[in-house]
Protein backbone atom coordinates (compact mmCIF):
# COMPACT_ATOMS: atom_id res chain seq x y z
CA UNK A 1 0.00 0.00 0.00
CA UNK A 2 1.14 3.55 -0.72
CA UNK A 3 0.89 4.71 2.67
CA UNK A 4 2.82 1.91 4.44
CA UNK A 5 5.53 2.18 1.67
CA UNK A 6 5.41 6.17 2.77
CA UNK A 7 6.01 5.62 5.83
CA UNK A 8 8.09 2.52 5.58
CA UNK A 9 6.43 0.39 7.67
CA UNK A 10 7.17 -3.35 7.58
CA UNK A 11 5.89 -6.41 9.09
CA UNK A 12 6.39 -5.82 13.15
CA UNK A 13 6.41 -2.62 13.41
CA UNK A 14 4.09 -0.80 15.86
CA UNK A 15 0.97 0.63 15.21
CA UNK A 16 -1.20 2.62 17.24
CA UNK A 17 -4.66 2.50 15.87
CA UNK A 18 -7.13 5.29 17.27
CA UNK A 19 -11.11 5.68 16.47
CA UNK A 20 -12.59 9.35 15.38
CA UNK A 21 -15.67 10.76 16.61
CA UNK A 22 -17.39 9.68 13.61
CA UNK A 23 -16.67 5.99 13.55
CA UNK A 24 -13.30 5.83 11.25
CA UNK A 25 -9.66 4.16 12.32
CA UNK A 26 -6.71 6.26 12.37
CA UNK A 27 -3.75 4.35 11.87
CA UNK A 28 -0.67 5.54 13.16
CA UNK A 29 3.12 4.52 13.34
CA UNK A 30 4.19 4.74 16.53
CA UNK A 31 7.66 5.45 15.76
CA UNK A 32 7.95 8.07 12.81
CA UNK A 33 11.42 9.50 12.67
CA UNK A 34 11.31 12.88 12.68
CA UNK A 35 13.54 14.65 10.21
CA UNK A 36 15.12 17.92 11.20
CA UNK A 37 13.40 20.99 9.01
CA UNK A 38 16.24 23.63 8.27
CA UNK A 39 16.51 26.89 5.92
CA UNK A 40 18.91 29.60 5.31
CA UNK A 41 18.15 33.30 6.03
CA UNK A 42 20.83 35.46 4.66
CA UNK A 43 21.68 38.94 5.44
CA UNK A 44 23.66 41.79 5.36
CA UNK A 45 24.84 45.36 7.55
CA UNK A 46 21.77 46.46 5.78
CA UNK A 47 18.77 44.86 6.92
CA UNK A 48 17.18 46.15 9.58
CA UNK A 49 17.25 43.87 12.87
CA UNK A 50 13.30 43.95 12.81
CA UNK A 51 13.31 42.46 9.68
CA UNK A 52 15.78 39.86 10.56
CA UNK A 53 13.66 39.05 13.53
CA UNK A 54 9.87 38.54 11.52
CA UNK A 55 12.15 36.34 9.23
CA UNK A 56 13.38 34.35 12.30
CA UNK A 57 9.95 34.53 13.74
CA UNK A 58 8.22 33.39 10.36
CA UNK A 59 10.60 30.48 9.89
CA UNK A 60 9.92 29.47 13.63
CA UNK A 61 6.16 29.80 12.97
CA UNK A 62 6.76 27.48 9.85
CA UNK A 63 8.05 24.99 11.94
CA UNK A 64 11.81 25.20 10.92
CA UNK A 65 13.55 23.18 13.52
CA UNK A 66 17.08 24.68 12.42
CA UNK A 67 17.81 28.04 11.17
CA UNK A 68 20.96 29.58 9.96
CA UNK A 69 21.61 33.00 9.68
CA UNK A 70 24.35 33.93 7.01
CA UNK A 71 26.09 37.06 6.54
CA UNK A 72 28.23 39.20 8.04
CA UNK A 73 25.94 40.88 10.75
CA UNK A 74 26.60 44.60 13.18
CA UNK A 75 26.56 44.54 16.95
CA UNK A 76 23.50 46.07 16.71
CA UNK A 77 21.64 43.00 14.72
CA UNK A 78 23.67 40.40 17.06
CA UNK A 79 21.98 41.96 19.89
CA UNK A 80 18.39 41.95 18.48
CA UNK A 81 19.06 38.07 17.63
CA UNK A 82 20.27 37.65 21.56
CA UNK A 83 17.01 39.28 22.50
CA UNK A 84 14.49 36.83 20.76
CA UNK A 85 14.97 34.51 24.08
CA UNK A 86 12.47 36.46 25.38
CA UNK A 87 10.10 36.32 22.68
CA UNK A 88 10.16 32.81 20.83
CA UNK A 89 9.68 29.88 23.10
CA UNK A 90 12.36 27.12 22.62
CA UNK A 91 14.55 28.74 20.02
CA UNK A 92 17.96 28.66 21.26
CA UNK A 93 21.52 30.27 19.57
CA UNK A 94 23.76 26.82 19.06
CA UNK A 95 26.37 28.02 17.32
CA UNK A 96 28.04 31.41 16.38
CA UNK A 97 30.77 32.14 14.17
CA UNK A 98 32.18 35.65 12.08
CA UNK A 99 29.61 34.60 9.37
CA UNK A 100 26.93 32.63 10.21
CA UNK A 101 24.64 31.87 13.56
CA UNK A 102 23.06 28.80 13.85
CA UNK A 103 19.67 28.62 16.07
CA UNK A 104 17.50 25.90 17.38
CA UNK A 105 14.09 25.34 18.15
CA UNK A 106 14.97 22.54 21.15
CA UNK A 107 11.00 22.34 21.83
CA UNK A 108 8.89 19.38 21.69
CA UNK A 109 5.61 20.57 20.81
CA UNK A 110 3.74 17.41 20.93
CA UNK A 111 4.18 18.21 25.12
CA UNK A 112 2.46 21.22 25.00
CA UNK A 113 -1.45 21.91 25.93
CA UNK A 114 -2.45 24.86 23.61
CA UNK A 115 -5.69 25.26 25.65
CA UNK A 116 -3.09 25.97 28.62
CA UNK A 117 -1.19 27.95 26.69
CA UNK A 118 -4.10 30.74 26.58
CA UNK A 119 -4.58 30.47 29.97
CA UNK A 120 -1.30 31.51 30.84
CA UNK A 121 -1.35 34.97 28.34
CA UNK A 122 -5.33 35.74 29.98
CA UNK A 123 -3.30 35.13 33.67
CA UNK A 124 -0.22 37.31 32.52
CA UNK A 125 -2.47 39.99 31.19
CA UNK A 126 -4.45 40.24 34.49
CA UNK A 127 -1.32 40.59 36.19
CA UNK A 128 -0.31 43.52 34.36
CA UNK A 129 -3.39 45.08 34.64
CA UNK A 130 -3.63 44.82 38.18
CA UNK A 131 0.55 46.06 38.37
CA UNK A 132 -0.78 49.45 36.50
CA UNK A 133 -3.77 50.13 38.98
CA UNK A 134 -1.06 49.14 42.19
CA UNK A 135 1.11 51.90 40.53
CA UNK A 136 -1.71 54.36 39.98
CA UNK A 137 -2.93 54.08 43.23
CA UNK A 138 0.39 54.54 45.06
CA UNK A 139 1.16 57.46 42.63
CA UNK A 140 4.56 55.55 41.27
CA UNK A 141 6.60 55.84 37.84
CA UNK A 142 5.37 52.06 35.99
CA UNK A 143 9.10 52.49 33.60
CA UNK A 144 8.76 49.63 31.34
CA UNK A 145 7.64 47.26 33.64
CA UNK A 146 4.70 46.42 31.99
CA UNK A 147 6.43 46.24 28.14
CA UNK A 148 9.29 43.55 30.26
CA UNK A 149 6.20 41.54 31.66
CA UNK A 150 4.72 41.82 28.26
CA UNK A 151 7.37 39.25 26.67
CA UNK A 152 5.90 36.73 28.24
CA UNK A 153 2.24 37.19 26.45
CA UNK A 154 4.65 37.91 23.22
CA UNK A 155 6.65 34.41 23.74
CA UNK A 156 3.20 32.50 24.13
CA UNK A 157 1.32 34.16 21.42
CA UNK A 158 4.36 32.59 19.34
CA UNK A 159 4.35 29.77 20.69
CA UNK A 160 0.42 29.28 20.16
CA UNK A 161 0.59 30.61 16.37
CA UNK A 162 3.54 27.87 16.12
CA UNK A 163 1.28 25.45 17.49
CA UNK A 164 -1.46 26.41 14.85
CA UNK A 165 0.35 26.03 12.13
CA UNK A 166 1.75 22.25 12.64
CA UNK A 167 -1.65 21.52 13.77
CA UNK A 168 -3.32 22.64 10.29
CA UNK A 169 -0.02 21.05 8.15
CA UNK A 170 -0.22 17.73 10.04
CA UNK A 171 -3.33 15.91 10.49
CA UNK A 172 -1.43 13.56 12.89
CA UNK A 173 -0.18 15.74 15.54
CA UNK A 174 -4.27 17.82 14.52
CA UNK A 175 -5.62 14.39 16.12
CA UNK A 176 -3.10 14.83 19.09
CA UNK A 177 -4.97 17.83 19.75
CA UNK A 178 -8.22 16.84 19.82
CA UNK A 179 -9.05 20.22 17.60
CA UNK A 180 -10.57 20.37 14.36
CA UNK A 181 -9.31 22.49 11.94
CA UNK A 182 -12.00 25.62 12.84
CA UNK A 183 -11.37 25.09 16.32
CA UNK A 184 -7.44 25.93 15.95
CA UNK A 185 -8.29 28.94 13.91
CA UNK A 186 -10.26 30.48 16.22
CA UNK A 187 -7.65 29.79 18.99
CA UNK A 188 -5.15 31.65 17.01
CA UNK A 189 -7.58 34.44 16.93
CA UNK A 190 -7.94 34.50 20.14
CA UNK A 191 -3.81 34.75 20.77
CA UNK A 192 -3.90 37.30 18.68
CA UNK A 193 -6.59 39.31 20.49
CA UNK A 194 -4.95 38.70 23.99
CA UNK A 195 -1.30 39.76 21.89
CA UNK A 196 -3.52 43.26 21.28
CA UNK A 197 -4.34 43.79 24.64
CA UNK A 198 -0.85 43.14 26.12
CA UNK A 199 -0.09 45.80 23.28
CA UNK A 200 -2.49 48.54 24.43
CA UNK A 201 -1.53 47.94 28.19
CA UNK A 202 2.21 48.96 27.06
CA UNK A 203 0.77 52.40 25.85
CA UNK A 204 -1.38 53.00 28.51
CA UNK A 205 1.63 52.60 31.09
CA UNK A 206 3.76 54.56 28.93
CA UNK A 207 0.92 56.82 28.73
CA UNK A 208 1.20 57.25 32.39
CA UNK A 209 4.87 57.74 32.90
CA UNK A 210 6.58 61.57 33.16
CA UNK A 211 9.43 60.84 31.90
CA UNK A 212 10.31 59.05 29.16
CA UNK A 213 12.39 55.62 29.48
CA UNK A 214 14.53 53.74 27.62
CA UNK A 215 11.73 51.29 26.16
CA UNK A 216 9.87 54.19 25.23
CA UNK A 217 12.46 55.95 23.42
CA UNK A 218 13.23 52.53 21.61
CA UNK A 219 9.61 52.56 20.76
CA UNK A 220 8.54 56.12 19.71
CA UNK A 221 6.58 56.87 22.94
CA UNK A 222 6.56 60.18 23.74
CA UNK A 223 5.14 61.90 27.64
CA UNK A 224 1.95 63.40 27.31
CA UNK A 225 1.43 66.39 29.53
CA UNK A 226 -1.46 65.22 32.35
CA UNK A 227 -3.66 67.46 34.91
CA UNK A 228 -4.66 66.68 38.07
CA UNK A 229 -7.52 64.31 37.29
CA UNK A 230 -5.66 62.32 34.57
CA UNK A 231 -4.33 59.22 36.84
CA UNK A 232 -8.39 59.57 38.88
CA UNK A 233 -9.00 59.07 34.65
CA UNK A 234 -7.21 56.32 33.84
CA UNK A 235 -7.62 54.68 37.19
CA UNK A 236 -11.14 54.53 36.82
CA UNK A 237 -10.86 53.19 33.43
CA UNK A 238 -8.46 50.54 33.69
CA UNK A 239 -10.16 49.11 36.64
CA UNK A 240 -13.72 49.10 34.55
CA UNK A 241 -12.22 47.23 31.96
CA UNK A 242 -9.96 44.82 34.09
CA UNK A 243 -13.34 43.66 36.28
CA UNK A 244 -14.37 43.05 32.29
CA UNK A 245 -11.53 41.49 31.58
CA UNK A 246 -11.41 39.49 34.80
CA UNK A 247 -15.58 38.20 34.99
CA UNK A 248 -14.59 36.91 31.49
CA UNK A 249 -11.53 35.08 32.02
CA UNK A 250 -13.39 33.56 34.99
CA UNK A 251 -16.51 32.46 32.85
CA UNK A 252 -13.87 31.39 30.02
CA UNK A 253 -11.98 28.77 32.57
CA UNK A 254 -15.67 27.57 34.05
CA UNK A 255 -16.85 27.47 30.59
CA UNK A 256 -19.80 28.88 31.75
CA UNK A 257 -21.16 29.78 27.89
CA UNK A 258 -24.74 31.57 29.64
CA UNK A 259 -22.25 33.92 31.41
CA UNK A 260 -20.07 34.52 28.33
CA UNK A 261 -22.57 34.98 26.09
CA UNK A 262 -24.23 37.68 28.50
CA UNK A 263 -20.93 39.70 28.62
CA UNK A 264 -20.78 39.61 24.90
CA UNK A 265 -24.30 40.74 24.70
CA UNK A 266 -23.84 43.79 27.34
CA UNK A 267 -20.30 44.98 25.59
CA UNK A 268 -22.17 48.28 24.60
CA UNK A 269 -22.07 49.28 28.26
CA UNK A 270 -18.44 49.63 28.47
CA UNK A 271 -18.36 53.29 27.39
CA UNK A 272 -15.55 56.19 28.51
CA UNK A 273 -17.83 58.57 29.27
CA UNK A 274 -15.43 61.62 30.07
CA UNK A 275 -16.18 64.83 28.44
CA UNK A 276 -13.01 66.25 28.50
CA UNK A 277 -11.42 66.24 25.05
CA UNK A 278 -7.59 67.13 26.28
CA UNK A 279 -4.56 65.02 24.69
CA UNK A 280 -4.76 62.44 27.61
CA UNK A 281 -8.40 61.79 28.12
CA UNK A 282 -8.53 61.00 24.06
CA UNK A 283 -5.71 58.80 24.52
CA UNK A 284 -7.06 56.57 27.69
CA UNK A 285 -10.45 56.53 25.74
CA UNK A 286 -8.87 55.20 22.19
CA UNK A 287 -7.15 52.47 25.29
CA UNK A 288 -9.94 51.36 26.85
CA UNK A 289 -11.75 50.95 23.59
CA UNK A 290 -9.25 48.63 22.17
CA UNK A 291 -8.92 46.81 25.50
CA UNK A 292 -12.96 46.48 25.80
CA UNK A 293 -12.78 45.47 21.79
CA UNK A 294 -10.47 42.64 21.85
CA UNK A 295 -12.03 41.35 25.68
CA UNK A 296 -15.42 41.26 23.86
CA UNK A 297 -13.63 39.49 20.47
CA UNK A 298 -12.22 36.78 22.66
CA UNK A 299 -15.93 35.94 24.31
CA UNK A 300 -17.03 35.70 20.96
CA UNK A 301 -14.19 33.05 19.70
CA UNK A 302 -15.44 31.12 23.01
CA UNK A 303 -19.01 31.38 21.88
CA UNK A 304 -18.36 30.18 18.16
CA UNK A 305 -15.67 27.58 19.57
């Protein structure tokens, strides 16, 4: 048969045999060797480091187990490389020499729950959103705290768009899952509304700050000049939106769908409501709006799902 002659499998060789939902066998061999998956990105003093980084990051995403970077590469790009440890799960610099940089991916997806791995971004985000009320409320400078805490919802939004895409390409390790196909689109839709949020509660911290840091500078944040009632403001606002964000994470791990489909239903009531139309007050209300948007998005993946 074509398939056994694919897969080379003789006479003794193990087979796992598992039954679908709808009645049909799955055969599979129990011990596929798995080859190694390598490409070549090349570059020069030219590229910019972001661009060597989306091209790292789209290889990863690909499922590239190996990935060599050739070219004679600046400080500055060997330091963006070094700083993808805290963004890509698992991908790990093996080798480095004047002309080339070999990286990893040492991960072993197949021991990874992707349901899990949403939990943890919705539990990282909640943190952060509870660090930027602590620091309102004791009228402290957040820095980049929150953009630092945010590589971790970076790293598993990665990781879960990763997972996605060897999921779709191969309906063996699909069936390891226990997704269908929809199912693990709409999970990457939701990592990439959760990504969004972790996004908007970097500019609402830097919003916050007085002086602009070194993360901000990197990123083209500027100060914004506040009043007295700006930090009341945002305060307010954040805290709406994180007792949102919060009842819905809750009613997401009970998968209580009445509950989530009520929130989804009563997202009209999260309105900013404050007339003033000063620099800040536009920017926290353009915030919360996204933040409110992408909660809201998420309950309706869970609804659909």
């Amino acid at each position: 048969m074509n398939w056994a002659r694919k897969f080379e499998i003789e006479s003794k060789r193990d087979i796992e045999v598992q039954e679908r939902d709808d009645g049909t066998l799955l055969f599979i061999p129990g011990d596929i060797q798995q080859t190694e998956k390598q490409t070549i990105i090349h570059v020069n003093k030219e590229v910019n480091p972001d661009k060597i980084y989306y091209k790292i990051l789209r290889a990863y995403s690909q499922g590239f187990t190996k990935i060599i970077l050739s070219g004679d590469l600046t400080d500055e790009q060997t330091d963006f490389i070094e700083m993808m440890h805290k963004r890509i799960v698992g991908l790990e610099i093996v080798e480095q020499k004047k002309n080339q940089i070999i990286l990893k991916d040492l991960i072993k997806i197949d021991d990874i729950d992707i349901d899990n791995v949403i939990r943890q971004m919705m539990s990282f985000i909640s943190f952060m959103g509870k660090d930027i009320l602590n620091s309102i409320k004791s009228n402290v400078e957040i820095g980049d705290k929150i953009m630092d805490k945010n590589s971790l919802i970076v790293r598993n939004h990665n990781l879960a768009f990763k997972i996605c895409n060897a999921a779709l390409k191969d309906s063996l390790y699909l069936n390891k899952l226990k997704k269908t196909p929809s199912e693990i689109l709409i999970i990457s839709r939701i990592a990439r509304h959760l990504d969004n949020i972790g996004i908007n509660l970097i500019a609402l911290s830097y919003l916050l700050n007085d002086k602009q840091t070194a993360g901000m500078k990197k990123f083209h944040y500027q100060t914004i000049q506040k009043t007295k009632n700006s930090r009341k403001i945002a305060y307010k606002y954040t805290k709406k939106w994180l007792e949102y964000f919060l009842t819905a994470k809750k009613a997401i791990n009970s998968k209580d769908f009445d509950k989530i489909s009520d929130l989804y239903i009563n997202r009209f009531s999260m309105k900013f409501e404050d007339e003033k139309k000063d620099q800040f007050s536009i920017e926290i209300s353009n915030i919360f709006s996204d933040l409110v948007k992408n909660t809201y998005l998420i309950l309706r993946e869970f609804i659909i799902i």
